[in-house]
N, C-alpha and C. Protein backbone atom coordinates (compact mmCIF):
# COMPACT_ATOMS: atom_id res chain seq x y z
N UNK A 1 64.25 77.20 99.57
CA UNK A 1 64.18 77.00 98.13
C UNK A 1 65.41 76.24 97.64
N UNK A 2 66.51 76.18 98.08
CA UNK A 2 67.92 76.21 97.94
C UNK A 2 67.88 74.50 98.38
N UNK A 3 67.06 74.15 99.17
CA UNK A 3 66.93 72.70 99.50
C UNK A 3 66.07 71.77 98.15
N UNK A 4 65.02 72.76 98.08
CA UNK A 4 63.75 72.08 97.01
C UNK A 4 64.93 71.78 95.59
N UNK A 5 66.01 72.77 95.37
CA UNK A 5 66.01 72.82 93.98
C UNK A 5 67.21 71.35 94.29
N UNK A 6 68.38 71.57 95.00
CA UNK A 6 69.44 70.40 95.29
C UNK A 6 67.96 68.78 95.56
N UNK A 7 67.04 68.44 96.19
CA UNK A 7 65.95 67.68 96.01
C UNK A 7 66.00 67.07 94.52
N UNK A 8 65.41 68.26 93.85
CA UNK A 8 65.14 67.86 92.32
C UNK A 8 66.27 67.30 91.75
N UNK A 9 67.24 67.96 91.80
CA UNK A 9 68.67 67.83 90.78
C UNK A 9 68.91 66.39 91.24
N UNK A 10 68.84 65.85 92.48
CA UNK A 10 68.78 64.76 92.66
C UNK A 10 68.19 63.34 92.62
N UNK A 11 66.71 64.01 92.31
CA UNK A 11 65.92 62.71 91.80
C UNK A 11 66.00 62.96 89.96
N UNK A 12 66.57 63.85 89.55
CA UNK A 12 66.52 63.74 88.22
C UNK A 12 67.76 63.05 88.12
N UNK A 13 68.58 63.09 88.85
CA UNK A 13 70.59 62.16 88.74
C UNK A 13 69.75 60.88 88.98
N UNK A 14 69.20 60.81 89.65
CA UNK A 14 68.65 58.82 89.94
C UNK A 14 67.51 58.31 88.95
N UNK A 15 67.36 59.42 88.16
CA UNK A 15 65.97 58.70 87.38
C UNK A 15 66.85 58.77 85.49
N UNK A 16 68.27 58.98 85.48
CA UNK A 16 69.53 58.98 84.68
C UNK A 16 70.15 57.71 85.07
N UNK A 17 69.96 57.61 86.26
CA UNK A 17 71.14 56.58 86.70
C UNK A 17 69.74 55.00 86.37
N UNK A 18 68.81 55.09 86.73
CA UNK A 18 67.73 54.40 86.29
C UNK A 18 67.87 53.67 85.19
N UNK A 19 68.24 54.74 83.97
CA UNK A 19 68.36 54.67 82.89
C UNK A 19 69.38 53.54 81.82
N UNK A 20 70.23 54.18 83.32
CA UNK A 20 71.68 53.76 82.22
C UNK A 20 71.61 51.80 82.67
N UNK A 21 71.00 51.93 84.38
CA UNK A 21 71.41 50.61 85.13
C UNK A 21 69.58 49.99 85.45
N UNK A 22 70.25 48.57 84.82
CA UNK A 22 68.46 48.20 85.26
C UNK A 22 68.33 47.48 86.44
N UNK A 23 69.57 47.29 87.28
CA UNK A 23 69.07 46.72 88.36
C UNK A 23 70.26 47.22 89.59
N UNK A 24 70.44 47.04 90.68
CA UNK A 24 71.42 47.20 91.39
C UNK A 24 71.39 45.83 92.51
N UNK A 25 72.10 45.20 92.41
CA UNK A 25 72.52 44.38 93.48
C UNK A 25 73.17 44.19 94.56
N UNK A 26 73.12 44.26 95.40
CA UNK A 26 73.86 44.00 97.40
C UNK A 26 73.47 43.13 97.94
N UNK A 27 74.85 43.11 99.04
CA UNK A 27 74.85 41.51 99.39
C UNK A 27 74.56 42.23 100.83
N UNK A 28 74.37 41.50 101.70
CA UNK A 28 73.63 41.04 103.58
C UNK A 28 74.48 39.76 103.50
N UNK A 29 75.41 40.10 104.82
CA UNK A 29 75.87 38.84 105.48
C UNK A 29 74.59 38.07 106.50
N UNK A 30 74.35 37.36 106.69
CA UNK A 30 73.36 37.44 107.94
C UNK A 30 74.11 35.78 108.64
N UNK A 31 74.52 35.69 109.57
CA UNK A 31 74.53 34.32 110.69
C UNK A 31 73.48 33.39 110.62
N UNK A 32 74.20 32.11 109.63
CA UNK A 32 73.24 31.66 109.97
C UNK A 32 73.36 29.77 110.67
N UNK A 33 74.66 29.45 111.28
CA UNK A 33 74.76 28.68 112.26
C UNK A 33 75.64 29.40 113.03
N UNK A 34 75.59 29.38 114.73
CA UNK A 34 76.23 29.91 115.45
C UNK A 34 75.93 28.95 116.88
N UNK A 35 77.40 27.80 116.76
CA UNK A 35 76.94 26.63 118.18
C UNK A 35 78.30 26.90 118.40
N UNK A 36 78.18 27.52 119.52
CA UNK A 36 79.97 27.40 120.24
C UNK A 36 81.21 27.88 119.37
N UNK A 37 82.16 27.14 118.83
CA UNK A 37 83.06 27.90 118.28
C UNK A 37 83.13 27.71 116.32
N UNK A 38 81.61 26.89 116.21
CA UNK A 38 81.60 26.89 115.16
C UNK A 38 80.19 27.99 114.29
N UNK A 39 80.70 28.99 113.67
CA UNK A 39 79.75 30.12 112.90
C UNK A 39 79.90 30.12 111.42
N UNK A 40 79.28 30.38 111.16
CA UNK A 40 78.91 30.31 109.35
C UNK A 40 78.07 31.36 109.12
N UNK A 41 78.54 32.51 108.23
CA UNK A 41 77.93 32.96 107.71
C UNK A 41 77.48 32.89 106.26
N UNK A 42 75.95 33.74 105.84
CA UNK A 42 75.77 33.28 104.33
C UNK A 42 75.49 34.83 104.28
N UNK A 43 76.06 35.04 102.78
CA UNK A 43 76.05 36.10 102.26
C UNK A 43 74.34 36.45 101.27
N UNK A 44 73.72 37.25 101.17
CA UNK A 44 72.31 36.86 100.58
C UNK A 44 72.17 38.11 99.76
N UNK A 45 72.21 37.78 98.05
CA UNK A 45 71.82 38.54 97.40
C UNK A 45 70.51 39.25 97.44
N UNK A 46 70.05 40.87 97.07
CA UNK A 46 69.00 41.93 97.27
C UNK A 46 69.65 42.01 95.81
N UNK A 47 68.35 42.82 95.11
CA UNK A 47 68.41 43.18 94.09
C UNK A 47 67.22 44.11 93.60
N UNK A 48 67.70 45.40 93.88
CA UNK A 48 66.63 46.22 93.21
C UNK A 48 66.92 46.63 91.76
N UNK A 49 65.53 46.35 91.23
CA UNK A 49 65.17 46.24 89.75
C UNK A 49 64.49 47.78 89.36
N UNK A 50 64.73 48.67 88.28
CA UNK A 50 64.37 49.85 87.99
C UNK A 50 63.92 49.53 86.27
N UNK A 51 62.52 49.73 86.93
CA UNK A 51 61.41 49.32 85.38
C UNK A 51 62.02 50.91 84.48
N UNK A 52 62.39 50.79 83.25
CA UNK A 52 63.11 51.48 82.31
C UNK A 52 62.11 52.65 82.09
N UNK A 53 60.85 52.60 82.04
CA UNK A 53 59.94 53.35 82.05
C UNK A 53 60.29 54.69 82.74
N UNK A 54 59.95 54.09 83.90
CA UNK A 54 60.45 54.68 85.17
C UNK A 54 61.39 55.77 84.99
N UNK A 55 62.34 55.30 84.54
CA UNK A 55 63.75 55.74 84.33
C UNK A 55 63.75 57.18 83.48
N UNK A 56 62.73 57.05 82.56
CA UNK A 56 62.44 57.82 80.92
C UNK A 56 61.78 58.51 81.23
N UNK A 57 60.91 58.76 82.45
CA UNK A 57 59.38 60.04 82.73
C UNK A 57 60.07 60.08 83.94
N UNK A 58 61.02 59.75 84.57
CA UNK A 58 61.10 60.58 85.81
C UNK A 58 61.99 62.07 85.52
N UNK A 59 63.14 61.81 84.94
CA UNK A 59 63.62 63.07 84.70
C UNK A 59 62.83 64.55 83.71
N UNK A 60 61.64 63.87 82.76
CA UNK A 60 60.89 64.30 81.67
C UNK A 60 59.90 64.87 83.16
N UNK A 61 59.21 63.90 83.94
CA UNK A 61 58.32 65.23 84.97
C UNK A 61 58.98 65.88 85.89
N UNK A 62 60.10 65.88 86.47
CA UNK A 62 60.85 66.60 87.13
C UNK A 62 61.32 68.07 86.27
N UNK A 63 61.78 68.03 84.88
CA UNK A 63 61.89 69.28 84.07
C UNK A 63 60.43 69.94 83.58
N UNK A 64 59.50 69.36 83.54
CA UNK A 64 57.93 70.06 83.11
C UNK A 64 58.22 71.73 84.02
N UNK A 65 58.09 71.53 85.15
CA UNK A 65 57.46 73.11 85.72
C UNK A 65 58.80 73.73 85.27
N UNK A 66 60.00 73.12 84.63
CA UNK A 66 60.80 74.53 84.53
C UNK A 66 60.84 75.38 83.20
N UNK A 67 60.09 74.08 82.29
CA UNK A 67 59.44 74.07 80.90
C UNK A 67 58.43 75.07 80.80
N UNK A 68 57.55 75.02 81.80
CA UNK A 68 56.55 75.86 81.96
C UNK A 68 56.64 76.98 82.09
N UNK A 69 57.69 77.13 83.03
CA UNK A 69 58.24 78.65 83.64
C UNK A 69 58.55 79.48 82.26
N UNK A 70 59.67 78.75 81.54
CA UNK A 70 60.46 79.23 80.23
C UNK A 70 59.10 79.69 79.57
N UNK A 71 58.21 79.11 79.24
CA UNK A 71 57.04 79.02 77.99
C UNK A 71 56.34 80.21 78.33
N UNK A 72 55.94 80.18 79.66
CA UNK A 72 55.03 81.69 80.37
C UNK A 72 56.11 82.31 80.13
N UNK A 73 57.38 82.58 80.63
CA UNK A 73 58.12 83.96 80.08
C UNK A 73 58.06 84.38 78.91
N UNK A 74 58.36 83.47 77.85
CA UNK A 74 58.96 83.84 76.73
C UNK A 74 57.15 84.68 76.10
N UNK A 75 56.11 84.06 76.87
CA UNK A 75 54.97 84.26 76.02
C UNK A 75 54.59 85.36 77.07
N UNK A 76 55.02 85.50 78.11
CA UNK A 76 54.83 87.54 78.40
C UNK A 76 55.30 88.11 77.69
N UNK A 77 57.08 87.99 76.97
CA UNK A 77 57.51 89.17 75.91
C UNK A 77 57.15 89.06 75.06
N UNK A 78 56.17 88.18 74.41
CA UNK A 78 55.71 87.84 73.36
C UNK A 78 54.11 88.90 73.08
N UNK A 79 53.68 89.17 74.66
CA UNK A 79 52.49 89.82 74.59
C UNK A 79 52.54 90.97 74.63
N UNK A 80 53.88 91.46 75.15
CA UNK A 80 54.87 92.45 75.67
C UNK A 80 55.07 93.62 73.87
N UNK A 81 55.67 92.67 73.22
CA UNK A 81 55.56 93.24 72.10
C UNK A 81 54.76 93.85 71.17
């Protein structure tokens, strides 16, 4: 359980971080002449893009079942009474 809950806490930190950043960019060296003692490398931009959407319902369905949990409690002492 102790794994499931550190899981969550963590896709809800990346679906925050989503939020704040709409894209992340890294570079790859990759070789791309290599004749004897002459090499060249080129550096090649990646760029992952995080649709904002995304960003706004991931942390919103990750908190639902704990929403749920709260709502069934509070509405047992509620029946309780």
């Amino acid at each position: 359980m102790r794994t499931l809950a550190m899981i969550g806490v963590l896709l809800i930190v990346l679906g925050i971080v989503a939020l704040g950043f709409q894209s992340i960019t890294y570079f790859t060296t990759e070789r791309a002449v290599d004749i004897g003692p002459l090499q060249i490398d080129v550096q090649r931009p990646h760029t992952i893009v995080f649709h904002p959407v995304a960003g706004a319902v991931d942390p919103l369905l990750r908190a639902w079942p704990c929403c749920q949990r709260l709502l069934a409690v509070d509405a047992g002492r509620r029946a309780r009474e």
